[in-house]
PDB file of N, CA and C in Angstrom:
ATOM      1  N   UNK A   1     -24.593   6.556 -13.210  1.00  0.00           N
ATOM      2  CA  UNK A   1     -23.957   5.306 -12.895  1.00  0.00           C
ATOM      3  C   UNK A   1     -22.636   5.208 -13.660  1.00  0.00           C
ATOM      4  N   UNK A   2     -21.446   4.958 -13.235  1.00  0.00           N
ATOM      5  CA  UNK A   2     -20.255   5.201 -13.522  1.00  0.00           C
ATOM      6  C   UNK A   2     -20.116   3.410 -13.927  1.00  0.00           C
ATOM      7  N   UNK A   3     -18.928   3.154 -14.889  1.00  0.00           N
ATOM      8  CA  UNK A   3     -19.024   2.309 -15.513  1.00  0.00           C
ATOM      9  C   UNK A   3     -17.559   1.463 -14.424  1.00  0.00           C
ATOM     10  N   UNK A   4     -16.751   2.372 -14.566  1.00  0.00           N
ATOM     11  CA  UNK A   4     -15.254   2.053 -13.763  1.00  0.00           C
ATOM     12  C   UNK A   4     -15.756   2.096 -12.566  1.00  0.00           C
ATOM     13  N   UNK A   5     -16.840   2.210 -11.342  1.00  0.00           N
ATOM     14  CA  UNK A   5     -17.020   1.655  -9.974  1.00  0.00           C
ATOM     15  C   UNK A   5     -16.647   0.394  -9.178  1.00  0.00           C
ATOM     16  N   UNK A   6     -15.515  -0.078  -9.457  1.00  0.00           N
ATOM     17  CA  UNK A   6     -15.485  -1.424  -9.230  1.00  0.00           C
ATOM     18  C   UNK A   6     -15.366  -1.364  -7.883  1.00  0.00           C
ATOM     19  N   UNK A   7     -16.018  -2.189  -7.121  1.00  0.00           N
ATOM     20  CA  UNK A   7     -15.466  -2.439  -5.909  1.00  0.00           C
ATOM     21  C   UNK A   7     -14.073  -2.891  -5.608  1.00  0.00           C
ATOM     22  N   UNK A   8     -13.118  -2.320  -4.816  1.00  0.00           N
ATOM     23  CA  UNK A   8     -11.910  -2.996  -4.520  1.00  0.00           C
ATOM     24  C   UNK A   8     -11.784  -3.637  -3.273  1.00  0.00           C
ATOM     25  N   UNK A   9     -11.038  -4.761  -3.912  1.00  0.00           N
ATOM     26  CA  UNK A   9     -11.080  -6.284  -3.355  1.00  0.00           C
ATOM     27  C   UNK A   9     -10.228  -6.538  -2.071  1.00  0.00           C
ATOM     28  N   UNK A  10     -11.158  -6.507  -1.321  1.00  0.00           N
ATOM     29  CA  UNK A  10     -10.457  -6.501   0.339  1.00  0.00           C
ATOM     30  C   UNK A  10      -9.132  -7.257   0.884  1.00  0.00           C
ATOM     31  N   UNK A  11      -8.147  -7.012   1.494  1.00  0.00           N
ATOM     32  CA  UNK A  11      -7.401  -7.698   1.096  1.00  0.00           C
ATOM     33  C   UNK A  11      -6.956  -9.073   2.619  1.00  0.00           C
ATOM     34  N   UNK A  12      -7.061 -10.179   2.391  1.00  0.00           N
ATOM     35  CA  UNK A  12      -6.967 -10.942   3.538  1.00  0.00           C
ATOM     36  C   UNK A  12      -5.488 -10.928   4.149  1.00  0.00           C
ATOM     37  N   UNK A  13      -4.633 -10.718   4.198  1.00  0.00           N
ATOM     38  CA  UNK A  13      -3.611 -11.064   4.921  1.00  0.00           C
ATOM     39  C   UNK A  13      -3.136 -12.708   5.413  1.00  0.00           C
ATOM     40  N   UNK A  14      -4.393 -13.464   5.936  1.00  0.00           N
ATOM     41  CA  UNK A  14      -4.293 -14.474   6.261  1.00  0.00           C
ATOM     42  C   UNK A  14      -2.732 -14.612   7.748  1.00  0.00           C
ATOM     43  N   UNK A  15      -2.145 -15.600   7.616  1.00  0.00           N
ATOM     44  CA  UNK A  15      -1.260 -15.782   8.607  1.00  0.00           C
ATOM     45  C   UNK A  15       0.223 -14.787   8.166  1.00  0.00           C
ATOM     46  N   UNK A  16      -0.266 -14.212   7.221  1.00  0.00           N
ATOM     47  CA  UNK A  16       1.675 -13.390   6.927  1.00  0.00           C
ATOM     48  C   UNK A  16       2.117 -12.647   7.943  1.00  0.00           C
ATOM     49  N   UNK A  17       1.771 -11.392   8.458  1.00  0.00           N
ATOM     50  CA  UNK A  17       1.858 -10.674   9.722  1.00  0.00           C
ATOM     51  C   UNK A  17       2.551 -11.521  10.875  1.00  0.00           C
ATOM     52  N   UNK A  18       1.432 -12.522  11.284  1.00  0.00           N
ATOM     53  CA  UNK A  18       2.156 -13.582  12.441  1.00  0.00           C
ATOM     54  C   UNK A  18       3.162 -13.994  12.313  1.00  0.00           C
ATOM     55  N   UNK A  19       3.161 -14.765  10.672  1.00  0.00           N
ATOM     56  CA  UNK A  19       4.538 -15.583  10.326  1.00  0.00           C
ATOM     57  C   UNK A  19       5.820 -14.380  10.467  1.00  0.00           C
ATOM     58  N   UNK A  20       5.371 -13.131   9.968  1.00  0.00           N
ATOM     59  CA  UNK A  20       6.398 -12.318  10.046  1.00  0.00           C
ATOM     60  C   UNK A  20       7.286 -11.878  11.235  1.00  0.00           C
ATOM     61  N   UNK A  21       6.135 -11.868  12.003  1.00  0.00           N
ATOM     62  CA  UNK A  21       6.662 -11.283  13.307  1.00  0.00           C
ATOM     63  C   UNK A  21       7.549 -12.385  14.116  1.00  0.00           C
ATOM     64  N   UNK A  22       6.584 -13.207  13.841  1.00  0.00           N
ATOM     65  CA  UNK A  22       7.689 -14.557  14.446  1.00  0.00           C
ATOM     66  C   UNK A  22       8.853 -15.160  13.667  1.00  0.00           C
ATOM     67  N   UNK A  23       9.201 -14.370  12.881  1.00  0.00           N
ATOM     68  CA  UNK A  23      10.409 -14.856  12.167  1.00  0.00           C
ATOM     69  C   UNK A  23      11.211 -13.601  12.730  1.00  0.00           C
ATOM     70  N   UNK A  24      11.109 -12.484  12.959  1.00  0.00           N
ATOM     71  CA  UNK A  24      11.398 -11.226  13.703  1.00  0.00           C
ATOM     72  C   UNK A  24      12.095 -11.561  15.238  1.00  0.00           C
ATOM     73  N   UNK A  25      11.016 -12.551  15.785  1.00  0.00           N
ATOM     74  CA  UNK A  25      11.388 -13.147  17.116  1.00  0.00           C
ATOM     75  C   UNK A  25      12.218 -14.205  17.014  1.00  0.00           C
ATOM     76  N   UNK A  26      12.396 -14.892  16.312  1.00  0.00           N
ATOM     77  CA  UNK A  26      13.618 -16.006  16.153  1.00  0.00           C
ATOM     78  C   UNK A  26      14.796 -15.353  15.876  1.00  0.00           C
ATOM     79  N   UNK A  27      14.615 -14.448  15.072  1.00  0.00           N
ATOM     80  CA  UNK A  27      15.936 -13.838  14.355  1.00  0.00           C
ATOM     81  C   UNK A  27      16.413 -12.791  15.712  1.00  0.00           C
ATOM     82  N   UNK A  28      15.422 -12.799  16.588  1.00  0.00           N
ATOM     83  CA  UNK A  28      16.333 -11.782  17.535  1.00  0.00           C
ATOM     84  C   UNK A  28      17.012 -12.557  18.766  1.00  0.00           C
ATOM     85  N   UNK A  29      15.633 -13.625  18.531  1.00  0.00           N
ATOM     86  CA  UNK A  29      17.030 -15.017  19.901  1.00  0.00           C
ATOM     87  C   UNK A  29      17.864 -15.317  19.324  1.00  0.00           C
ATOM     88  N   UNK A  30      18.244 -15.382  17.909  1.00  0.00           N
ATOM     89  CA  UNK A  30      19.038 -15.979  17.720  1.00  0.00           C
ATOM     90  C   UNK A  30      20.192 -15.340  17.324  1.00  0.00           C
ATOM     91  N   UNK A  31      19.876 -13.878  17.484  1.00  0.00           N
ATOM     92  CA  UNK A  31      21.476 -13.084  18.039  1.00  0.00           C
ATOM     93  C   UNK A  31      21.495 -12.879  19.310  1.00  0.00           C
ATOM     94  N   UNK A  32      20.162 -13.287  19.945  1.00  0.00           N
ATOM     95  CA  UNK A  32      20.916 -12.826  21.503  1.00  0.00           C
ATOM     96  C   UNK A  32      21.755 -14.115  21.673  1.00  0.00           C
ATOM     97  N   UNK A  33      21.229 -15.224  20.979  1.00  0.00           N
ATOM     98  CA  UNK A  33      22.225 -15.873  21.728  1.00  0.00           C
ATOM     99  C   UNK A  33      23.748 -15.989  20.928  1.00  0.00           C
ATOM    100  N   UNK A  34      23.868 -15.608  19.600  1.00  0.00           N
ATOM    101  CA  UNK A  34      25.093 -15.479  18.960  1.00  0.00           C
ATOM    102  C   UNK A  34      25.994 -14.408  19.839  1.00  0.00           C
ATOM    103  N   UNK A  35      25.495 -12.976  20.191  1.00  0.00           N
ATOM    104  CA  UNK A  35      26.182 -12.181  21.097  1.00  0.00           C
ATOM    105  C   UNK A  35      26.808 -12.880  22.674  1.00  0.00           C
ATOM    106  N   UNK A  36      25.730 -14.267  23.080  1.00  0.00           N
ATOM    107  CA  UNK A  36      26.506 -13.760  24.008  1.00  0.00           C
ATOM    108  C   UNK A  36      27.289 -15.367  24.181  1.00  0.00           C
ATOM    109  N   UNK A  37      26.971 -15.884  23.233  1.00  0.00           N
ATOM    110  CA  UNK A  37      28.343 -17.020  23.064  1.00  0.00           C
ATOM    111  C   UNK A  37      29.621 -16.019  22.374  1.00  0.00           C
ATOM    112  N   UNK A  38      29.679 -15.264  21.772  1.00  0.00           N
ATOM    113  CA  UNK A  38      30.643 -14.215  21.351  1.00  0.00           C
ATOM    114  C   UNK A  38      31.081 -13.536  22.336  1.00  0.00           C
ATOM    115  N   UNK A  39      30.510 -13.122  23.701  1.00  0.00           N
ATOM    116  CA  UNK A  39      30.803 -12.394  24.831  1.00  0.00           C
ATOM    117  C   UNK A  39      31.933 -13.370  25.340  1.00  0.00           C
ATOM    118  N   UNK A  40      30.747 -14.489  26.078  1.00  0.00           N
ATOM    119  CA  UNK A  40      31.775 -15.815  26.564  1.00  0.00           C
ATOM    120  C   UNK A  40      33.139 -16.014  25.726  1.00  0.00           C
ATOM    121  N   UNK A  41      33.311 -16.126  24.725  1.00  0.00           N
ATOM    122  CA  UNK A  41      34.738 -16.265  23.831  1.00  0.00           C
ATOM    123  C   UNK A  41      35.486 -15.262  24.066  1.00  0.00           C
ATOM    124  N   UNK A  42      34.579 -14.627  24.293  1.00  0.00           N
ATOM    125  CA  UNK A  42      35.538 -13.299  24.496  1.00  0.00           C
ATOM    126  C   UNK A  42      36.626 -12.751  25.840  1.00  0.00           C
ATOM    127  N   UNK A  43      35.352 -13.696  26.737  1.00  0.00           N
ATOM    128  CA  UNK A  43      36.079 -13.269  28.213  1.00  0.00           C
ATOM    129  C   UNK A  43      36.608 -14.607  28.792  1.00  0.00           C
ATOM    130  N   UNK A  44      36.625 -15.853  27.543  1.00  0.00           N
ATOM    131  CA  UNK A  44      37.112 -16.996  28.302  1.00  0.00           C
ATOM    132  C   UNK A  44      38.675 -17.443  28.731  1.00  0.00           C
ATOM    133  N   UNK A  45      39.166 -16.582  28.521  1.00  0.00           N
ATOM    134  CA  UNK A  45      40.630 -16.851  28.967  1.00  0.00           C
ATOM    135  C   UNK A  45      40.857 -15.635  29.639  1.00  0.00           C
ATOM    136  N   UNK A  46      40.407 -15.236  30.124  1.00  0.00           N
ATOM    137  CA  UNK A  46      40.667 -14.268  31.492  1.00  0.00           C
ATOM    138  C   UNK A  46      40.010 -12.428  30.513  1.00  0.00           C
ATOM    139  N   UNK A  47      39.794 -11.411  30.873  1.00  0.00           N
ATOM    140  CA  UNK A  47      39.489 -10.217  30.078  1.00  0.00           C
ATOM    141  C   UNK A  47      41.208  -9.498  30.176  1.00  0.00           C
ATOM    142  N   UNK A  48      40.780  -9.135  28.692  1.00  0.00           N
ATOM    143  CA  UNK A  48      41.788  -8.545  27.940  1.00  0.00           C
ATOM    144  C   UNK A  48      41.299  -7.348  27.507  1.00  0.00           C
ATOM    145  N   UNK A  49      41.665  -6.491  27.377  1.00  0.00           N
ATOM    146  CA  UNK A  49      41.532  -5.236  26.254  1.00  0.00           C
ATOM    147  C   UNK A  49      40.847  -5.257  25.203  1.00  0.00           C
ATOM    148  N   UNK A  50      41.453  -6.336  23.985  1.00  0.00           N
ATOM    149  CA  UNK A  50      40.794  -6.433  23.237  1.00  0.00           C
ATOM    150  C   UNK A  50      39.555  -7.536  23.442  1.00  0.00           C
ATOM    151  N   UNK A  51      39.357  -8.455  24.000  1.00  0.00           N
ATOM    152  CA  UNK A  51      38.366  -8.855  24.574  1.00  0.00           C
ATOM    153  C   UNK A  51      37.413  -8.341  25.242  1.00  0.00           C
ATOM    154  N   UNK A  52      37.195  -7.502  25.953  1.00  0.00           N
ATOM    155  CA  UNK A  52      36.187  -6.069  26.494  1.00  0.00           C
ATOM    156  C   UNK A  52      35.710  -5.241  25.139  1.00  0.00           C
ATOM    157  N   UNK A  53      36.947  -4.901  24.612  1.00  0.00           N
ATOM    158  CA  UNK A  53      36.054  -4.115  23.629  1.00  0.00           C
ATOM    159  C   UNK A  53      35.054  -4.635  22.305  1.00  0.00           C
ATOM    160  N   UNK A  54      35.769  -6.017  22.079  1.00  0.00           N
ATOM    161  CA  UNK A  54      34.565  -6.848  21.257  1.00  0.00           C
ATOM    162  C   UNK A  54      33.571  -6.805  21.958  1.00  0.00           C
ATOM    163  N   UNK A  55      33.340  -7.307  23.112  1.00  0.00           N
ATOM    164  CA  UNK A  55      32.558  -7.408  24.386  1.00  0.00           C
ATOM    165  C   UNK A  55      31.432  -6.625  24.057  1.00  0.00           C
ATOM    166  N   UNK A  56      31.915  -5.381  24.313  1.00  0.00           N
ATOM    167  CA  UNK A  56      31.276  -3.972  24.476  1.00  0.00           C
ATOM    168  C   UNK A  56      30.598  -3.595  22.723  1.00  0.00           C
ATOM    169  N   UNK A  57      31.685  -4.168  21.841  1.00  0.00           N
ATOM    170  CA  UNK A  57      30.767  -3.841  20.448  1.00  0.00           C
ATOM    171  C   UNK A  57      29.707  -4.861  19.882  1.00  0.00           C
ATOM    172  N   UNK A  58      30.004  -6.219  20.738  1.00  0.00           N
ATOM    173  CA  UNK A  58      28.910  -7.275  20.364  1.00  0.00           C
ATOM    174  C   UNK A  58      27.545  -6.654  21.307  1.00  0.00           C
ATOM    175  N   UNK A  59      27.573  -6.321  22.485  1.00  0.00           N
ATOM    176  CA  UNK A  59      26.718  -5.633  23.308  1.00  0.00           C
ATOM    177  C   UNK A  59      25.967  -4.587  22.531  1.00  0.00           C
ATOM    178  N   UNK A  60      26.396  -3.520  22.042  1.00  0.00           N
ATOM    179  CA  UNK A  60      26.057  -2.478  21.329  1.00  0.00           C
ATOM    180  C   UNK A  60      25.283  -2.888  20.293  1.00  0.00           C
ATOM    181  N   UNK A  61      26.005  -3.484  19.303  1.00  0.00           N
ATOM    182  CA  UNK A  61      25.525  -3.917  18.324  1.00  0.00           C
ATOM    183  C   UNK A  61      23.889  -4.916  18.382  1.00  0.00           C
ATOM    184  N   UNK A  62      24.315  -5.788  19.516  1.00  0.00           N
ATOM    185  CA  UNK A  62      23.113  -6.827  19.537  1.00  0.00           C
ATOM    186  C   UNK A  62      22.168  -5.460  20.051  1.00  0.00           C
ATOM    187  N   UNK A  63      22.375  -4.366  21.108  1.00  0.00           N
ATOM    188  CA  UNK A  63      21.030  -3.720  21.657  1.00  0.00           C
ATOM    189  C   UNK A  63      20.582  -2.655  20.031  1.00  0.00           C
ATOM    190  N   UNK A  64      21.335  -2.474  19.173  1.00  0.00           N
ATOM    191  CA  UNK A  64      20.276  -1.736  18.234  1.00  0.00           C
ATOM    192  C   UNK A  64      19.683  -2.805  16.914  1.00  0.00           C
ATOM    193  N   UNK A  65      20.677  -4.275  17.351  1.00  0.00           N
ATOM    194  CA  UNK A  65      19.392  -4.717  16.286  1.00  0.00           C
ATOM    195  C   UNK A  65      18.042  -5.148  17.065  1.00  0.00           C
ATOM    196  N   UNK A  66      18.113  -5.101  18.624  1.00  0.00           N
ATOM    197  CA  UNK A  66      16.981  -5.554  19.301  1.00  0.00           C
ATOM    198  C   UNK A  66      16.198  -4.452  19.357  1.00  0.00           C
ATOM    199  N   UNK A  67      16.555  -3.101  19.331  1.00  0.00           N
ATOM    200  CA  UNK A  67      16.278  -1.754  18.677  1.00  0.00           C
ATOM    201  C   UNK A  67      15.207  -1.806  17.301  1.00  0.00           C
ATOM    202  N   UNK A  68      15.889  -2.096  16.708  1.00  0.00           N
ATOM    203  CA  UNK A  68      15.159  -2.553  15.037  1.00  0.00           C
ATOM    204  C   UNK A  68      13.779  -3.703  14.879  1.00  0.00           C
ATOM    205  N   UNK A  69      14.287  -4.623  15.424  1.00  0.00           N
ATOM    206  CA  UNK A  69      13.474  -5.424  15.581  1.00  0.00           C
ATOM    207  C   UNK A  69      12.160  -5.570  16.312  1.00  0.00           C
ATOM    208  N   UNK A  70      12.547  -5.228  17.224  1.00  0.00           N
ATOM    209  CA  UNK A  70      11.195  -4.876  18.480  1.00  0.00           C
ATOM    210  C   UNK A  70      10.186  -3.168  17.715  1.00  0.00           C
ATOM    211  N   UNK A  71      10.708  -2.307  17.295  1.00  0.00           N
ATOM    212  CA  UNK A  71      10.140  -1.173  16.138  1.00  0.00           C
ATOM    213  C   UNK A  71       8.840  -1.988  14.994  1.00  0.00           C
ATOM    214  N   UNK A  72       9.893  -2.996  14.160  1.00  0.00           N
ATOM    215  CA  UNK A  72       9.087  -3.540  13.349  1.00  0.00           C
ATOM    216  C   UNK A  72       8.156  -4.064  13.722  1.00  0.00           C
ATOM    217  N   UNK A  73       8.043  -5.517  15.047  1.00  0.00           N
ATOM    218  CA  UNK A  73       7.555  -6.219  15.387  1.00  0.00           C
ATOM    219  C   UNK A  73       6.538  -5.506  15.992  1.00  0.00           C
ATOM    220  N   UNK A  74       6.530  -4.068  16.471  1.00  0.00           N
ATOM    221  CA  UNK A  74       5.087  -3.028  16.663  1.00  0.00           C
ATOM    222  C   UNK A  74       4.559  -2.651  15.559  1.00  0.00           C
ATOM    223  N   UNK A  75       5.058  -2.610  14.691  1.00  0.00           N
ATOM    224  CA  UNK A  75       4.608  -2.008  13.054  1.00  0.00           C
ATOM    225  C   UNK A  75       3.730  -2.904  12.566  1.00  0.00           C
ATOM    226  N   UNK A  76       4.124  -4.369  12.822  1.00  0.00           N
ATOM    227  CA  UNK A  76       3.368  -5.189  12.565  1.00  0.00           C
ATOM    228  C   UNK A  76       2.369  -5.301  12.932  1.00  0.00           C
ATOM    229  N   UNK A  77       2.442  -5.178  14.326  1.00  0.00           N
ATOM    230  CA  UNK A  77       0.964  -5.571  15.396  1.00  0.00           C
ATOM    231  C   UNK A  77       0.570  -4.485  15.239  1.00  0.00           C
ATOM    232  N   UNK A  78       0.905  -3.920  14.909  1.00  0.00           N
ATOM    233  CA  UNK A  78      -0.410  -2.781  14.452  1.00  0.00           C
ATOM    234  C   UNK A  78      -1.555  -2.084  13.858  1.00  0.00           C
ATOM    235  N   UNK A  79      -1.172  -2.965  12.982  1.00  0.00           N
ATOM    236  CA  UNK A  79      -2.560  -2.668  12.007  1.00  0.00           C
ATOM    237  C   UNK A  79      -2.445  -4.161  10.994  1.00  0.00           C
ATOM    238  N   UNK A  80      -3.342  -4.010  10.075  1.00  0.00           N
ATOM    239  CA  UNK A  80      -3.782  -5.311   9.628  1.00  0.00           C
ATOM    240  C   UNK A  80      -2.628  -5.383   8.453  1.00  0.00           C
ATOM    241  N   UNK A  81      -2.393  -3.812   7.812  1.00  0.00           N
ATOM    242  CA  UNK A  81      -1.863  -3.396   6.441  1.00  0.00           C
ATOM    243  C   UNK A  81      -0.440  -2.753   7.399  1.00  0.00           C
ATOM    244  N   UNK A  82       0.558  -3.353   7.490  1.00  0.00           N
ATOM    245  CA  UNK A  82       1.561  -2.714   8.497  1.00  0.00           C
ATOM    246  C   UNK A  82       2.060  -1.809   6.669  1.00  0.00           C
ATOM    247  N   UNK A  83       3.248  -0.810   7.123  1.00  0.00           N
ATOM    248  CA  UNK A  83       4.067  -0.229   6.131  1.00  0.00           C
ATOM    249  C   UNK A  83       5.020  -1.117   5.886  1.00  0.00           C
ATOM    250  N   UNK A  84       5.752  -0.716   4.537  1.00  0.00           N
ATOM    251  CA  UNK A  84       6.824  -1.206   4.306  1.00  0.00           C
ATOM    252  C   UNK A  84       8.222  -1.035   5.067  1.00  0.00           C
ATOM    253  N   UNK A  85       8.906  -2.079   4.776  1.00  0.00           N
ATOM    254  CA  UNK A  85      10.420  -1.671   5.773  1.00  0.00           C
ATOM    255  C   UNK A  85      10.645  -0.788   5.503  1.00  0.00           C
ATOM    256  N   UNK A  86      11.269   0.719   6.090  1.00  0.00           N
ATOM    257  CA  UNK A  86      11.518   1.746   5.707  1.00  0.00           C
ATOM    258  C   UNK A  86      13.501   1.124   5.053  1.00  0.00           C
ATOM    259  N   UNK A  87      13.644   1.749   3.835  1.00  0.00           N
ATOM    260  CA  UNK A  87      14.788   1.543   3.350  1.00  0.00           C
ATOM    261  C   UNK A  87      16.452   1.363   4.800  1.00  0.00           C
ATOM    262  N   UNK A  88      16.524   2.742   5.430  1.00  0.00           N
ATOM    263  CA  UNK A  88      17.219   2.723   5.996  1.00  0.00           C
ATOM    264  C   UNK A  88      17.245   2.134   7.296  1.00  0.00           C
ATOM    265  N   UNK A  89      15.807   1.228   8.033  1.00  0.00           N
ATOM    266  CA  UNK A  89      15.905   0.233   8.680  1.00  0.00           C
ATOM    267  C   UNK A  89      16.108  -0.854   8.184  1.00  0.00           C
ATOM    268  N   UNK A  90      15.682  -1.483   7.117  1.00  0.00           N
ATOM    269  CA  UNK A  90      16.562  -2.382   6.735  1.00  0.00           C
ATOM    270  C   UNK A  90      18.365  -2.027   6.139  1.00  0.00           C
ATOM    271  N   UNK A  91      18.700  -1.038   5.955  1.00  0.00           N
ATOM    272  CA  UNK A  91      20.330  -1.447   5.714  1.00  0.00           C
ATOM    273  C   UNK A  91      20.814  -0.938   6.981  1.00  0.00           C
ATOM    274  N   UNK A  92      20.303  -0.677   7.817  1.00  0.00           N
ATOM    275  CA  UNK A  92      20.791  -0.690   9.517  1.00  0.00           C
ATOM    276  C   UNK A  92      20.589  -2.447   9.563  1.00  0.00           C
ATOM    277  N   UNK A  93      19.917  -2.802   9.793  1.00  0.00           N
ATOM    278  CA  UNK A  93      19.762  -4.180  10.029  1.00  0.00           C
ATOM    279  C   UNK A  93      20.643  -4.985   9.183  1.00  0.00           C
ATOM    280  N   UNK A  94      20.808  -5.070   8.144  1.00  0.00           N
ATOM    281  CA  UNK A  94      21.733  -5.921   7.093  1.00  0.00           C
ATOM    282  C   UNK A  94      23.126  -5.264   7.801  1.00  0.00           C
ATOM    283  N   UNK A  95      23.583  -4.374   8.117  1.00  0.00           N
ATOM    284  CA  UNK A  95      24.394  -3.510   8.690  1.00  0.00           C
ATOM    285  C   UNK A  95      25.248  -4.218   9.644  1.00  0.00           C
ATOM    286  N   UNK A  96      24.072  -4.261  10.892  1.00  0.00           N
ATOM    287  CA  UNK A  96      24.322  -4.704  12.481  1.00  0.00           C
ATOM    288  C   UNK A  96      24.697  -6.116  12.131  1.00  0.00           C
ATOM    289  N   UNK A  97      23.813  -6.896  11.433  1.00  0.00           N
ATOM    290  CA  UNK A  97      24.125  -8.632  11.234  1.00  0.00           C
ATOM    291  C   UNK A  97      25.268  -8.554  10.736  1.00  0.00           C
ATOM    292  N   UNK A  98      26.224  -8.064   9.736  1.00  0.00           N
ATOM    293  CA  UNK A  98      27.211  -8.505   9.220  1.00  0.00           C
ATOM    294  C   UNK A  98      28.572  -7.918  10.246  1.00  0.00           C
ATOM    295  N   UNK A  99      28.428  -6.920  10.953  1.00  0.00           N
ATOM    296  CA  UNK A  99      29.063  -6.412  12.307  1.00  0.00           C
ATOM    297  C   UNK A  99      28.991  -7.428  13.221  1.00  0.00           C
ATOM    298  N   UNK A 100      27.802  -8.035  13.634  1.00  0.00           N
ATOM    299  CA  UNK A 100      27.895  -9.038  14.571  1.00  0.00           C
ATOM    300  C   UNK A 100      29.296 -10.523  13.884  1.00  0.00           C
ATOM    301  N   UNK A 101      28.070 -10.749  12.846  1.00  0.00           N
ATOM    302  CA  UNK A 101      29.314 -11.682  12.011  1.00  0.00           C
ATOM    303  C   UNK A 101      30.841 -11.190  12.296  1.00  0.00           C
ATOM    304  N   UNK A 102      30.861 -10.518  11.774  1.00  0.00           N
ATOM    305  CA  UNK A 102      32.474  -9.757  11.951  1.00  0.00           C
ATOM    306  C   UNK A 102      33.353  -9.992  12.873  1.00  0.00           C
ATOM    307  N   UNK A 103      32.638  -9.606  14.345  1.00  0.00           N
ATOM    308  CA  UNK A 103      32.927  -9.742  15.547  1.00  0.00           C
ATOM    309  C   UNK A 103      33.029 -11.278  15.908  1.00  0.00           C
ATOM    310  N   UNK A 104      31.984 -11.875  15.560  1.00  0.00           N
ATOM    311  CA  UNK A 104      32.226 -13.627  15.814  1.00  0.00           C
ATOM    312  C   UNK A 104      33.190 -13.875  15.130  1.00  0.00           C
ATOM    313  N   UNK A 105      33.462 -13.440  13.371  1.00  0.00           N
ATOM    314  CA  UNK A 105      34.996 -14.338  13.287  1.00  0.00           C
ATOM    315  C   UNK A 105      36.158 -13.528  13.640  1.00  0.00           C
ATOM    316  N   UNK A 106      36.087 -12.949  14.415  1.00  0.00           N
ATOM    317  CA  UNK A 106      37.215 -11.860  15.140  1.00  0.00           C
ATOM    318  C   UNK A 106      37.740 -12.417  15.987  1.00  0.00           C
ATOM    319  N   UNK A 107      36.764 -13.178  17.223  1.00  0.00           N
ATOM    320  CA  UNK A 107      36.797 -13.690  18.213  1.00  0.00           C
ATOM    321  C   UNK A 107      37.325 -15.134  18.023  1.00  0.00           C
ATOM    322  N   UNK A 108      36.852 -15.769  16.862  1.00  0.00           N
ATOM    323  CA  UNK A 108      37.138 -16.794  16.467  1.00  0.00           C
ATOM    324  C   UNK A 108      38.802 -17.090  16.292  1.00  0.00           C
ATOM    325  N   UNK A 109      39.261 -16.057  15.519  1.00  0.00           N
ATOM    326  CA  UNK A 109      40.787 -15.781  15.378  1.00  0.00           C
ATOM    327  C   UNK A 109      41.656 -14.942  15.581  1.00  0.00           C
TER     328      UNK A 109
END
């Protein structure tokens, strides 16, 4: 009989996973819809050159953070104990958001 046998203590999760994922899903409407009020600004005074190509990099940009996001949001639903953010999906993600930003005050001025 071993003295150190402790049973280890199961671990509940409770609502974190859900809360997570659904903060995953807000954060991705809420660049789809930042991209495409940024589109609209973009093409509201007729298309320009440089207006297309913001266009085209707010486009880009919004499809790999919906890329990122939709990845995690399976990671999650996946098991009870999902993994950690892998380092370089999150600074892709911190990445894409401040690119999007960028582009909105681009458009802005």
């Amino acid at each position: 009989m071993s003295a150190s046998a402790t049973p280890e203590p199961v671990r509940d999760p409770g609502l974190q996973p859900e809360r997570t994922r659904l903060a995953w899903r807000r954060t991705t409407l809420s660049g789809t819809v930042a991209a495409v009020l940024a589109m609209k600004t973009a093409l509201h005074g007729g298309i320009s050159v440089a207006g297309g190509l913001v266009c085209a990099l707010c486009c880009g940009l919004w499809l790999g953070f919906l890329a990122l996001a939709h990845r995690r949001i399976r990671a999650l639903a996946s098991s009870p104990r999902p993994a950690a953010l892998a380092p370089r999906h999150a600074t892709a993600t911190v990445l894409i958001t401040v690119a999007l930003a960028a582009c909105g005050a681009a458009l802005l001025f």
